[in-house]
Protein backbone atom coordinates (compact mmCIF):
# COMPACT_ATOMS: atom_id res chain seq x y z
CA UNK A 1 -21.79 27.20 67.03
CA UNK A 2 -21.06 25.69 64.09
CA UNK A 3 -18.81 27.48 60.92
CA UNK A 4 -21.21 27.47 57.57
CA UNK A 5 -18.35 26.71 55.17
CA UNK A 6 -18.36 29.23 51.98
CA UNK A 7 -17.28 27.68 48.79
CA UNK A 8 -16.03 30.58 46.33
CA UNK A 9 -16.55 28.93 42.80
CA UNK A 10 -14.43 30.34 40.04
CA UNK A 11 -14.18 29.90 36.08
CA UNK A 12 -11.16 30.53 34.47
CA UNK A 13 -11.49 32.25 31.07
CA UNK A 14 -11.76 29.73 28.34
CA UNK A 15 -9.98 29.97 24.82
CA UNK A 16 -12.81 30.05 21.66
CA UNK A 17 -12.03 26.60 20.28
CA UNK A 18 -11.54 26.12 16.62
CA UNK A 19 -12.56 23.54 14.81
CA UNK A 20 -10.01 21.43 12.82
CA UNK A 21 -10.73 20.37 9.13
CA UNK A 22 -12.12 17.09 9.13
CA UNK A 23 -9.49 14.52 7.57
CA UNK A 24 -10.06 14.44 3.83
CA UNK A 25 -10.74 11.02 2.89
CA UNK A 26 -11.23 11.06 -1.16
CA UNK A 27 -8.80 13.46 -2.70
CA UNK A 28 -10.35 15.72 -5.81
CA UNK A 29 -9.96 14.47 -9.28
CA UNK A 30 -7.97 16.75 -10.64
CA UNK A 31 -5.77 14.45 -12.57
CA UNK A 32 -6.46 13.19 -16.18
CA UNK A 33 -6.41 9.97 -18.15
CA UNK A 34 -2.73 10.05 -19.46
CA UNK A 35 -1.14 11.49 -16.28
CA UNK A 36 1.33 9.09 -14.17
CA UNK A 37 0.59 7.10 -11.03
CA UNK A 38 3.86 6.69 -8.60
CA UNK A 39 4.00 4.67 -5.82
CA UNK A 40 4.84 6.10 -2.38
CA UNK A 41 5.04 3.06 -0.40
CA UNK A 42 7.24 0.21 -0.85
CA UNK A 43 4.54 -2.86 -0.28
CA UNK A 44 0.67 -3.20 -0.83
CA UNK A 45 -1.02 -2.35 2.57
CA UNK A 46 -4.09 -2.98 1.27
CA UNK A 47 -6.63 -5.94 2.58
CA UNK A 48 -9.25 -7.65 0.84
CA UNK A 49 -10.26 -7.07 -2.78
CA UNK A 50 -8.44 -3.59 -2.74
CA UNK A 51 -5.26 -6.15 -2.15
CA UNK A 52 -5.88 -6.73 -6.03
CA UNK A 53 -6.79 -4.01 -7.38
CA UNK A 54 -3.51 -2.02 -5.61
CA UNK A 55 -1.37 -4.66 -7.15
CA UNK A 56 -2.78 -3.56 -10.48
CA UNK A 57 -0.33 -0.32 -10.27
CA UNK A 58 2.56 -2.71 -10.69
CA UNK A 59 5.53 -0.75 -10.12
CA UNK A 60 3.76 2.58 -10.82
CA UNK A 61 4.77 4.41 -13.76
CA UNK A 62 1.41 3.32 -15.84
CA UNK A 63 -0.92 6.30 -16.90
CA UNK A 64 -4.20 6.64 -15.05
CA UNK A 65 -5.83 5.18 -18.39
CA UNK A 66 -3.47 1.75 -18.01
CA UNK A 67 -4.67 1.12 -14.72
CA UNK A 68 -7.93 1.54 -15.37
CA UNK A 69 -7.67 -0.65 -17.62
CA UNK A 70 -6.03 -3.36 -15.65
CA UNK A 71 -8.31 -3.29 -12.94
CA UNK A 72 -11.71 -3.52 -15.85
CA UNK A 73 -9.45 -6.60 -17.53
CA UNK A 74 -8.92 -7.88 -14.23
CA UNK A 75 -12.17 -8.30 -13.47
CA UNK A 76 -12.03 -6.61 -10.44
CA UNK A 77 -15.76 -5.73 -8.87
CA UNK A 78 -16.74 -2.42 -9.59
CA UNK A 79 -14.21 -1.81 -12.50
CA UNK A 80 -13.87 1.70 -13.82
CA UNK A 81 -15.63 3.30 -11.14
CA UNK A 82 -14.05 1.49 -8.64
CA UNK A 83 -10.55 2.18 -9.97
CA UNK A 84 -11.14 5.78 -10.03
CA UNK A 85 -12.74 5.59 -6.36
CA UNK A 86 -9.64 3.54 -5.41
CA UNK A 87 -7.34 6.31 -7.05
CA UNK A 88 -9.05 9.44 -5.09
CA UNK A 89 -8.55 7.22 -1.74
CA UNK A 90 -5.03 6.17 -2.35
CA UNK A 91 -3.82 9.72 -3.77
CA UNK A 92 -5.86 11.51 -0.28
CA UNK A 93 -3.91 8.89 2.03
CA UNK A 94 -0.90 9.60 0.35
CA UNK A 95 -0.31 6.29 -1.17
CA UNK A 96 0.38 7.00 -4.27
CA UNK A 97 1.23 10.57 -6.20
CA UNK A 98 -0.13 11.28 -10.03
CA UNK A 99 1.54 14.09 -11.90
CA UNK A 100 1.10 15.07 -15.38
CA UNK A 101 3.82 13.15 -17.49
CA UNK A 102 7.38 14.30 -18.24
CA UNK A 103 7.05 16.45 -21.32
CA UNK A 104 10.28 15.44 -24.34
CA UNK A 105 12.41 18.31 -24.76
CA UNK A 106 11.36 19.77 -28.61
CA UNK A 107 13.74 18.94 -31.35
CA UNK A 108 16.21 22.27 -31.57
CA UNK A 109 15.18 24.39 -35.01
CA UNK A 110 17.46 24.56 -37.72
C-alpha cells in the first residue's frame, strides 16, 4: 500500500510594505531672480546641448537673472524656459545649490 504524501503549506506573516517617495526629479522654484547659483561639482557632467547651457554657470557665483541671460544670448534652444527647466533639474540632482545672496553688513549709526 502506497503512503499518500501530505504537504502542510504555510505562510509566514508578511510586513505591510510602504511605499517610498518617488525620486524628485525637478526641484520647486522657490528661488528668485537675484539669488546665487553655486556649483557643487567640479566638471560639467552634462551631454548634449545641456553640455552648453551648464557651461553657461561659469564658475557659479552669477545670479539666477545672469544665467538666464547667458543661456537667451547664447542662443541656446529653448532659452528662458529652458534655463529655468535646466535650473529646477540641476538644483533636484544636487548639481548646483542657489541661496539668497550675502546681505552687506549696514553702515554703523553715528
Amino acid at each position: 500500500m502506497a503512503k499518500a504524501n501530505k504537504r502542510i503549506t504555510t505562510t509566514a506573516p508578511v510586513a505591510p510594505v510602504t511605499p517610498e517617495a518617488p525620486a524628485q526629479r525637478y526641484a520647486r522654484r522657490t528661488w528668485g531672480l537675484d539669488d546665487v547659483i553655486t556649483l557643487l561639482v567640479a566638471s560639467n557632467p552634462k551631454r548634449g546641448a545641456s553640455y552648453g547651457r551648464f557651461a553657461c554657470y561659469g564658475t557659479g557665483g552669477i545670479t539666477v537673472r545672469q544665467y538666464v541671460q547667458a543661456v537667451v544670448d547664447g542662443g541656446h534652444k529653448g532659452g528662458a524656459t529652458k534655463a529655468h527647466a535646466d535650473l529646477r533639474w540641476d538644483v533636484a540632482h544636487k548639481l548646483v545649490a542657489i541661496a539668497a545672496p550675502a546681505k552687506a553688513d549696514a553702515p554703523a549709526a553715528e
